[in-house]
C-alpha atoms as a PDB file:
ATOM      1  CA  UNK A   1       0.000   0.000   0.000  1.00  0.00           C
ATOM      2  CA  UNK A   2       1.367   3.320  -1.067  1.00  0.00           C
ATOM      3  CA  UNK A   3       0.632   6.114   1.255  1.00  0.00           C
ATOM      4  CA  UNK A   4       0.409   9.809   0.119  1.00  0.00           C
ATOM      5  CA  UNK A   5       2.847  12.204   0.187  1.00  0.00           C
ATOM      6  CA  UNK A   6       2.823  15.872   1.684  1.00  0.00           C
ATOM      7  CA  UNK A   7       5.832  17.784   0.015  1.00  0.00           C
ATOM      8  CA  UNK A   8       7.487  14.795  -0.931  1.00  0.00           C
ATOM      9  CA  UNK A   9       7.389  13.298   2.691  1.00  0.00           C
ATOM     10  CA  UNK A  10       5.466  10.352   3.089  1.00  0.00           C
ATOM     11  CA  UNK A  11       3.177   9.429   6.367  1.00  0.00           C
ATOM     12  CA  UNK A  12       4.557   6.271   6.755  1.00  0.00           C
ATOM     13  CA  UNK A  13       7.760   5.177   5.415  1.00  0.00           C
ATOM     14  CA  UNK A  14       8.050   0.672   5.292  1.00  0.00           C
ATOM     15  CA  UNK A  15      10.807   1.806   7.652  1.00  0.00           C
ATOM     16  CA  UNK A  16       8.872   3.403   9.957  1.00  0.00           C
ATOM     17  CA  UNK A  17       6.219   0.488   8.934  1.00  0.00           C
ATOM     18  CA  UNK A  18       8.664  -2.528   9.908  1.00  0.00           C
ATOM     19  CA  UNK A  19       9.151  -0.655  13.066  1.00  0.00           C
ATOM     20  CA  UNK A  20       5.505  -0.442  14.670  1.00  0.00           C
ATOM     21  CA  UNK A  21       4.434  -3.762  16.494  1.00  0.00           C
ATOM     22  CA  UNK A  22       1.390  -5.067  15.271  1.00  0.00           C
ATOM     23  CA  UNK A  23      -1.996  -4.204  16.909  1.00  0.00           C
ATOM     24  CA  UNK A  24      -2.563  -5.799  20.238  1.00  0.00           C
ATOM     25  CA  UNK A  25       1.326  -6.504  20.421  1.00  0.00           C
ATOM     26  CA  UNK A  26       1.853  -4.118  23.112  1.00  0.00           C
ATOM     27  CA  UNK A  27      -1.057  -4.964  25.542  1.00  0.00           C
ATOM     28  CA  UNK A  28       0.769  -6.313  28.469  1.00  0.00           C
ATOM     29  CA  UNK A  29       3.887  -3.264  28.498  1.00  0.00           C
ATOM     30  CA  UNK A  30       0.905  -0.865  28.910  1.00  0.00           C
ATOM     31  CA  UNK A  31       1.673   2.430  29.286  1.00  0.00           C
ATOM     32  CA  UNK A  32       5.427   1.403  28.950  1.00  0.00           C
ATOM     33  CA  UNK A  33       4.382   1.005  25.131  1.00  0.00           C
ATOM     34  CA  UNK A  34       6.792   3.255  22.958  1.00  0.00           C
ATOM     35  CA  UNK A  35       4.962   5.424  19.854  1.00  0.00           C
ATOM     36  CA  UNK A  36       7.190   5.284  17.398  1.00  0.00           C
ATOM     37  CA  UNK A  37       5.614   8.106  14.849  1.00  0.00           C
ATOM     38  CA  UNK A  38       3.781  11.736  15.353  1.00  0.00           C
ATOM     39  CA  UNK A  39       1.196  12.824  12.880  1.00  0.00           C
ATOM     40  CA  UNK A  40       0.307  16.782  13.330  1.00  0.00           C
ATOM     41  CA  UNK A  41      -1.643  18.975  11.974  1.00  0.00           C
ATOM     42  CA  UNK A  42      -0.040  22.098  10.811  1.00  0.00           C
ATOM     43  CA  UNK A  43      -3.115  24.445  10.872  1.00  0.00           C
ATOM     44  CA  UNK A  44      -5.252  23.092  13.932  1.00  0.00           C
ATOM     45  CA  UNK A  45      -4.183  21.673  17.194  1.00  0.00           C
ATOM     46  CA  UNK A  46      -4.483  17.827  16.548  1.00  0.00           C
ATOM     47  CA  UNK A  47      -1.531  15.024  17.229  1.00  0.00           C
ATOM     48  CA  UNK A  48      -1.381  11.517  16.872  1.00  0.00           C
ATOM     49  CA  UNK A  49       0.982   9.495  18.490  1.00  0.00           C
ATOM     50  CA  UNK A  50       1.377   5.581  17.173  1.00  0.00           C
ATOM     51  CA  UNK A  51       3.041   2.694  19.212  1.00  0.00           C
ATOM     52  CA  UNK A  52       0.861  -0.340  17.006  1.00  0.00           C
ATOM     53  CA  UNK A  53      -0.173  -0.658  13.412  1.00  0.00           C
ATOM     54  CA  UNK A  54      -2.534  -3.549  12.050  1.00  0.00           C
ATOM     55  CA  UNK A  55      -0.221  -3.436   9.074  1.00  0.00           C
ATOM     56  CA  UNK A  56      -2.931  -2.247   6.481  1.00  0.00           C
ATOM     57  CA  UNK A  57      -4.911   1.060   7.428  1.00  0.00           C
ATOM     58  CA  UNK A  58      -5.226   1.437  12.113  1.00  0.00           C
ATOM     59  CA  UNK A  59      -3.384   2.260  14.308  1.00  0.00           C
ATOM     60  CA  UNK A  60      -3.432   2.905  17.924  1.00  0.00           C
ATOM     61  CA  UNK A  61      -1.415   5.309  20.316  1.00  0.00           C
ATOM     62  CA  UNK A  62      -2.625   8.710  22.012  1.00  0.00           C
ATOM     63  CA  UNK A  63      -4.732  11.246  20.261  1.00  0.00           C
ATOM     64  CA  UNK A  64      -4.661  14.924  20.708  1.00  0.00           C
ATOM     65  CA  UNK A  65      -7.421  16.787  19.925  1.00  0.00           C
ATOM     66  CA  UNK A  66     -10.522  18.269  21.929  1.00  0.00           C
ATOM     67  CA  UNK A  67      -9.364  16.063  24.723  1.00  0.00           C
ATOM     68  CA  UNK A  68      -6.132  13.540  24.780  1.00  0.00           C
ATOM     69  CA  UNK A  69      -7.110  10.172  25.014  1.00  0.00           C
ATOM     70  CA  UNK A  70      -5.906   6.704  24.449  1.00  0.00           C
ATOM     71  CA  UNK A  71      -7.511   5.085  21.060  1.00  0.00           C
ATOM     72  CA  UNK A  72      -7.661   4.180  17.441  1.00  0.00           C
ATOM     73  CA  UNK A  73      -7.311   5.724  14.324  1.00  0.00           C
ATOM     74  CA  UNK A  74      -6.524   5.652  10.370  1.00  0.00           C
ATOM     75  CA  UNK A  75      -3.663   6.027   7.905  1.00  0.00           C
ATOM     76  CA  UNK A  76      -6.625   6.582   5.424  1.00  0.00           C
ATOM     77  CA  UNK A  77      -8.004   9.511   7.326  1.00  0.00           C
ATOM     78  CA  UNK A  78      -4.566  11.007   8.294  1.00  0.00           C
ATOM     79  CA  UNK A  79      -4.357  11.504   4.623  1.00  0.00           C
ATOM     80  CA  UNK A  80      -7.546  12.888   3.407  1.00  0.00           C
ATOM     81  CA  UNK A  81      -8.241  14.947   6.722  1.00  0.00           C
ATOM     82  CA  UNK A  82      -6.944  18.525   6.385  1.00  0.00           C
ATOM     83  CA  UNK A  83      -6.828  21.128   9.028  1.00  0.00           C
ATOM     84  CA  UNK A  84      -8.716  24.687   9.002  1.00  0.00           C
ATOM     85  CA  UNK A  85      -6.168  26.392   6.382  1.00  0.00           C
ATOM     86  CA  UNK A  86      -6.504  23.675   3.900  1.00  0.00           C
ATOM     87  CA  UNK A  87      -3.369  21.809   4.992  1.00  0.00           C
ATOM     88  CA  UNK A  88      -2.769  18.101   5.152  1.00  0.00           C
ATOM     89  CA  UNK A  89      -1.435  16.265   8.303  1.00  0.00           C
ATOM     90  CA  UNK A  90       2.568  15.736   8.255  1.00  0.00           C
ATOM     91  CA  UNK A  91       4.611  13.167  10.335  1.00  0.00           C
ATOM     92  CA  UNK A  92       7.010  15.269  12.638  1.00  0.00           C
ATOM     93  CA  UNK A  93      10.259  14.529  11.058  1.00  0.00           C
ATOM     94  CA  UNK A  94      12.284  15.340  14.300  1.00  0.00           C
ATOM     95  CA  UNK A  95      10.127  13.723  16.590  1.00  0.00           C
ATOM     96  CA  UNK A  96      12.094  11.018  19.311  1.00  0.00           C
ATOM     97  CA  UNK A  97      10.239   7.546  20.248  1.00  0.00           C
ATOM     98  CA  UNK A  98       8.923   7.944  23.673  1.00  0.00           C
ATOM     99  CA  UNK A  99       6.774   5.892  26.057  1.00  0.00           C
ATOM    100  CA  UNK A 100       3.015   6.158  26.060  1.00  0.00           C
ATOM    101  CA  UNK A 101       3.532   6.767  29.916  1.00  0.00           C
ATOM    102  CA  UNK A 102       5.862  10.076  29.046  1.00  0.00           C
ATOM    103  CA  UNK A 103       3.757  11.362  26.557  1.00  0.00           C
ATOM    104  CA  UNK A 104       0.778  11.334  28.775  1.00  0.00           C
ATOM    105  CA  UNK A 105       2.463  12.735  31.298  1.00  0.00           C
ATOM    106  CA  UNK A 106       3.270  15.504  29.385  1.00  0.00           C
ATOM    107  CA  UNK A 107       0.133  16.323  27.949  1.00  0.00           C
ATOM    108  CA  UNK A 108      -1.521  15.923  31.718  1.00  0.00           C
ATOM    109  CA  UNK A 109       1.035  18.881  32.786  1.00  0.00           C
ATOM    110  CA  UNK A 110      -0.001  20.931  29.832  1.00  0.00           C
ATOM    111  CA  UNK A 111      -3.827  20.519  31.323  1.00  0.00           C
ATOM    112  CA  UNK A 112      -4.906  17.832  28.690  1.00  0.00           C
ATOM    113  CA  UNK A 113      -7.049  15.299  30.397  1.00  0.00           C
ATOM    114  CA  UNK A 114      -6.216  11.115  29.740  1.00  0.00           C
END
């Protein structure tokens, strides 16, 4: 599966692919769970944080949005959704793997509620 590309830069790379564990795979490491990738918006306050991939289209990791929160979501809307200027969602290219536990912890500080 080919995935779009924003300014040359695709959402997900097969490296960053061969990287994410397969949905479920992380269940018992919990919070300990590392999300590989960050998906942002550009124009609008959304963030999506991956640590599993079902291979084909979900994923699951923390979403930031209205709220943050803990759930599931698509490479095929990542690519068609576009933000209030009319700008499609990039992948952070200088973003570092961190735990599911930091990155909640961190959006808690901020005032976010998980």
């Amino acid at each position: 599966m080919m995935t779009k590309e924003v300014m040359g830069i695709k959402l997900l790379t097969k490296k960053i692919r061969d990287r994410l564990p397969v949905l479920y795979a992380n269940e018992e490491q919990g919070l300990a769970a590392v999300a590989i990738v960050k998906f942002f918006t550009p124009d609008a306050d959304w963030t999506w944080y991956a640590s599993e991939f079902d291979g084909k289209d979900i994923f699951f990791g923390l979403v930031i949005g209205h709220v943050a929160e803990f759930g599931y979501f698509s490479l095929s809307e990542l690519e068609s959704v576009r933000g209030h200027l009319g700008l499609p969602i990039e992948r952070d290219l200088n973003y570092r793997p961190r735990s599911l536990q930091e990155l909640r912890d961190h959006y808690q500080q901020e005032g976010w509620a998980t």
